[in-house]
N, C-alpha and C. Protein backbone atom coordinates (compact mmCIF):
# COMPACT_ATOMS: atom_id res chain seq x y z
N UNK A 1 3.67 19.28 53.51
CA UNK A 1 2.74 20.29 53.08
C UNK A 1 1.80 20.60 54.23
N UNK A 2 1.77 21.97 54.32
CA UNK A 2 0.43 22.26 55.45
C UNK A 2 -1.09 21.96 55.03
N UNK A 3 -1.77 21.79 55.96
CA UNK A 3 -3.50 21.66 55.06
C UNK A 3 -3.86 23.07 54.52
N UNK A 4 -4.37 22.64 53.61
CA UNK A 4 -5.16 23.82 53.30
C UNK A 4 -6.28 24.60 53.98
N UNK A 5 -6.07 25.96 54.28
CA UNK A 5 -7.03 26.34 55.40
C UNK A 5 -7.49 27.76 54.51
N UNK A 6 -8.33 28.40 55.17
CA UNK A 6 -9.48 29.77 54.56
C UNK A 6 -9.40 30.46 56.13
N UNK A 7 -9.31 31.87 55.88
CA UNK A 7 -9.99 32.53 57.11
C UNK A 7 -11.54 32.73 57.18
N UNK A 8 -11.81 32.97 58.39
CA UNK A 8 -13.43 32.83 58.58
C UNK A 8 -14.21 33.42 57.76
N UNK A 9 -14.17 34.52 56.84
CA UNK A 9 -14.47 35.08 56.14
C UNK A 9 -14.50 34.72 54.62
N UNK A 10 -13.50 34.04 54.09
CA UNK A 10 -13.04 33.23 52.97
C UNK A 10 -13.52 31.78 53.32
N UNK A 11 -13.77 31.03 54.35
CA UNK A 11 -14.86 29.99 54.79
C UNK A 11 -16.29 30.43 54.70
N UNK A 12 -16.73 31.68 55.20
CA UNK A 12 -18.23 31.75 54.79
C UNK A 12 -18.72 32.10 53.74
N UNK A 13 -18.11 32.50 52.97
CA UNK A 13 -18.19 33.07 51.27
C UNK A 13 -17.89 31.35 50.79
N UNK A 14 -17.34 30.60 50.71
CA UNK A 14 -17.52 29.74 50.40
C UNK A 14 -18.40 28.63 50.34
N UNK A 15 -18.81 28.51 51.70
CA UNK A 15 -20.46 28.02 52.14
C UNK A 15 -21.29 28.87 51.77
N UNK A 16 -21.23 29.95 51.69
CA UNK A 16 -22.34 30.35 50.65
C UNK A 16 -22.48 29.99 49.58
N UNK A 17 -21.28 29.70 48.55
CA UNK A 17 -21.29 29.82 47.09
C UNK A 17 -21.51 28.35 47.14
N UNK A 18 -21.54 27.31 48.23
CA UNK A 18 -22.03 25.61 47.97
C UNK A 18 -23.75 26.00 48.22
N UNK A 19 -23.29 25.93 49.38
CA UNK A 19 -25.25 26.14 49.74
C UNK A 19 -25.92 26.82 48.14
N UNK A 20 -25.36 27.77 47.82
CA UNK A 20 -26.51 28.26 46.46
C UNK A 20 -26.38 27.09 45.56
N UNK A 21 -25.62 27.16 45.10
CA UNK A 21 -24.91 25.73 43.93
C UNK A 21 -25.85 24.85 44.19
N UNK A 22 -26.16 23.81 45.72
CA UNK A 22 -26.93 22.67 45.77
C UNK A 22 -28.27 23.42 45.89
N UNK A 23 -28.59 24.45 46.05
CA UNK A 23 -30.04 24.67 46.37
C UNK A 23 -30.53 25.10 44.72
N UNK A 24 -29.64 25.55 43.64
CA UNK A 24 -30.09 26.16 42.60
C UNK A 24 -30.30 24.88 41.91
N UNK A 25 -28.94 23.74 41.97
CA UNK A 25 -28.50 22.67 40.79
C UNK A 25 -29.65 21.81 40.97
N UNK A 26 -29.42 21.41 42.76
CA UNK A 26 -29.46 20.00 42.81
C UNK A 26 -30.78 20.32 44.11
N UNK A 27 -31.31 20.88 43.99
CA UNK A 27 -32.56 21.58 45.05
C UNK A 27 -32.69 20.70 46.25
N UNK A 28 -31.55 21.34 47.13
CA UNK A 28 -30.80 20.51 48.00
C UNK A 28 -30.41 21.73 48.57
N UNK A 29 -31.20 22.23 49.79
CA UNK A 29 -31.14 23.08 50.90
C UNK A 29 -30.28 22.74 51.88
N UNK A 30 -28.75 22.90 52.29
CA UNK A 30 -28.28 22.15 53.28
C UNK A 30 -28.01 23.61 54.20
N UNK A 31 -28.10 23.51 55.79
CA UNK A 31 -27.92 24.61 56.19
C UNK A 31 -25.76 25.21 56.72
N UNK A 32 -26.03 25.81 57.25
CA UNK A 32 -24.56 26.29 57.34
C UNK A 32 -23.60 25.52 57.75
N UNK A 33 -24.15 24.43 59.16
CA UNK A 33 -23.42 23.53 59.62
C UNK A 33 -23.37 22.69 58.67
N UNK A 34 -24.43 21.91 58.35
CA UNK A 34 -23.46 20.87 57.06
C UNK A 34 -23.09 21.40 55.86
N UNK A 35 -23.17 22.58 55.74
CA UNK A 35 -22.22 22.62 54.57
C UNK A 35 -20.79 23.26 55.15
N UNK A 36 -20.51 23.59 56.28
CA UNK A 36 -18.92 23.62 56.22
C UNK A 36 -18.80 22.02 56.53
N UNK A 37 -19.49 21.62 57.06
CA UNK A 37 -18.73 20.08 56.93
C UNK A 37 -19.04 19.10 55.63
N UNK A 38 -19.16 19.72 54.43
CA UNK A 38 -19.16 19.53 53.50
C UNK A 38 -18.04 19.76 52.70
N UNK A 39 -17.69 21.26 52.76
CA UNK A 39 -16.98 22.13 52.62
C UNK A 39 -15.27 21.54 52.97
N UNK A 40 -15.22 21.22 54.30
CA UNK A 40 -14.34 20.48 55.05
C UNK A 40 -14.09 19.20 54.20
N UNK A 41 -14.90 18.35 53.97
CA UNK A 41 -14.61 17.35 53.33
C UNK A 41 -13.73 17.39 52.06
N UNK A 42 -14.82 18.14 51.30
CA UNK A 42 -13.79 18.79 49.60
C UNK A 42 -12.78 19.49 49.74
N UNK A 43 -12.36 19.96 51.12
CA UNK A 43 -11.16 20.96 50.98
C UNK A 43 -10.06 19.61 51.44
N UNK A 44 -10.28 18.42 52.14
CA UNK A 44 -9.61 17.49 52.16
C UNK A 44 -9.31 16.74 51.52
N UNK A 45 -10.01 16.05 50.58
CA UNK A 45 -10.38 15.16 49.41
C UNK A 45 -9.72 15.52 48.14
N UNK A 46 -10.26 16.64 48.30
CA UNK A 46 -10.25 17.33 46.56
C UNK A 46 -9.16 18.54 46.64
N UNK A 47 -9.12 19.35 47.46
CA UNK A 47 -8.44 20.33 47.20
C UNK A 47 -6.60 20.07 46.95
N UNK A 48 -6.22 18.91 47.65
CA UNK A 48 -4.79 18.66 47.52
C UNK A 48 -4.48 18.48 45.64
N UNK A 49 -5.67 17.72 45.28
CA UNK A 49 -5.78 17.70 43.95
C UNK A 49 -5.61 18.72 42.92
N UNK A 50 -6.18 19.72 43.22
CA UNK A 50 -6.00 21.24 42.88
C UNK A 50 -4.78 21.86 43.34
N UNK A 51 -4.09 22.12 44.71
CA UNK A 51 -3.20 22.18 45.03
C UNK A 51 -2.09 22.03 43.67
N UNK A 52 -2.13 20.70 44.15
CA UNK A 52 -0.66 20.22 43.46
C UNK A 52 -0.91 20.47 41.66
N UNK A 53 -2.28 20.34 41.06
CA UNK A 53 -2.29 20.93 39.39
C UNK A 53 -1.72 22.11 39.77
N UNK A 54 -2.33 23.09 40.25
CA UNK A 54 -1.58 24.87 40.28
C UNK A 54 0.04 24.71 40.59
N UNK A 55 0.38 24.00 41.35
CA UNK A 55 1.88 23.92 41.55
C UNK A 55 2.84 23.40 40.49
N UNK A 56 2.26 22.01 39.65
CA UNK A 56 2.91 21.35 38.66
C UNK A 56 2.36 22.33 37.14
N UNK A 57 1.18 23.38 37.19
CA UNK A 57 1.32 24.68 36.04
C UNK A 57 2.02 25.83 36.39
N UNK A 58 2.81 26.22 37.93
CA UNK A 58 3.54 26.40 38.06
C UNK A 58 4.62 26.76 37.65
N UNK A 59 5.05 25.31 37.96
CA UNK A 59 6.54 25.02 37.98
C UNK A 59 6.62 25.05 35.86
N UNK A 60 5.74 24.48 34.98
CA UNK A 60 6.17 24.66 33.79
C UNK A 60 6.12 26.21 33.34
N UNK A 61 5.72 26.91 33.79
CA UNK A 61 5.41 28.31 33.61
C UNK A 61 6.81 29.08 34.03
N UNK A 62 7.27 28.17 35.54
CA UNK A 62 8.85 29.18 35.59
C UNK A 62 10.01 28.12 34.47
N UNK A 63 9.60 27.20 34.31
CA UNK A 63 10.75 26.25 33.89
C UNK A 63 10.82 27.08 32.00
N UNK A 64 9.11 27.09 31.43
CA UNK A 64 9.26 28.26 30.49
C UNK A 64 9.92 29.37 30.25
N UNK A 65 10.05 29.77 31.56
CA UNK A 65 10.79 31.59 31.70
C UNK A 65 12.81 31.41 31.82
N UNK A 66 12.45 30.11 32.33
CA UNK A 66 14.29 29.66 32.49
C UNK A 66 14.61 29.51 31.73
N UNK A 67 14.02 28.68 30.72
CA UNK A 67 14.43 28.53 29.10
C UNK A 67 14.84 29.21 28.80
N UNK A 68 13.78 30.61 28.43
CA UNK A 68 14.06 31.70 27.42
C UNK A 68 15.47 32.28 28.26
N UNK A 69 15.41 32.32 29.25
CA UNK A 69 16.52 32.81 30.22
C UNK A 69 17.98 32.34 29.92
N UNK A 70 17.94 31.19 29.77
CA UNK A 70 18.97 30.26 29.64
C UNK A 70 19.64 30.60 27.90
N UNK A 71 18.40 30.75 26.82
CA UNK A 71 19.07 30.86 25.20
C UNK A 71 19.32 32.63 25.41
N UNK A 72 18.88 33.18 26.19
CA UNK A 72 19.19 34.73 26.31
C UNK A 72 20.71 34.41 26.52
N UNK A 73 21.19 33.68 27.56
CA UNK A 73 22.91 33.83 28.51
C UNK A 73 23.23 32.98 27.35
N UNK A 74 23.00 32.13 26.31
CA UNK A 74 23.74 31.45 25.25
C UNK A 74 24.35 32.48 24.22
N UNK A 75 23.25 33.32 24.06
CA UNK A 75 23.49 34.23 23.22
C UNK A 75 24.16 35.10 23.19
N UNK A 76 24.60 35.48 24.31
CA UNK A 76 25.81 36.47 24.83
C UNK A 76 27.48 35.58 25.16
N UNK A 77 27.27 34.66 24.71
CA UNK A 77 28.57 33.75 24.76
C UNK A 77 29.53 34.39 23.27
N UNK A 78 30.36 34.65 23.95
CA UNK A 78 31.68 35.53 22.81
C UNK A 78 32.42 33.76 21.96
N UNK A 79 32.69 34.34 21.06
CA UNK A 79 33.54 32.38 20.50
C UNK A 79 33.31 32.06 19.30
């Protein structure tokens, strides 16, 4: 698996939306540098975690569609 990465633009929208979060929640001003290395951390830590849920709701979501797929081609069986 590759790491998970953001373009610079989708990285600073993101440090924004932490920086507000700790300054609104937890009144905890951190400035830009530590919060991408904040940022950095949870996208290491945590994000594979997320990753792989979206992939394993996924995969039941196409394995759902194969089903119906599969009693569709039953149903057209002549016999």
């Amino acid at each position: 698996m590759s790491d998970i990465s953001f373009s610079k633009e989708e990285k600073a929208r993101l440090v924004e939306i932490l920086q507000a979060y700790l300054r609104e929640e937890l009144d905890q001003d951190l400035g830009r540098f530590e919060a991408e290395f904040f940022l950095d951390h949870l996208v290491t830590h945590l994000g594979p975690v997320f990753y792989n849920k979206g992939l394993l709701d996924a995969q039941a979501l196409l394995q759902k569609h194969m089903d119906g797929y599969n009693d569709d081609l039953y149903s057209l069986e002549k016999g």
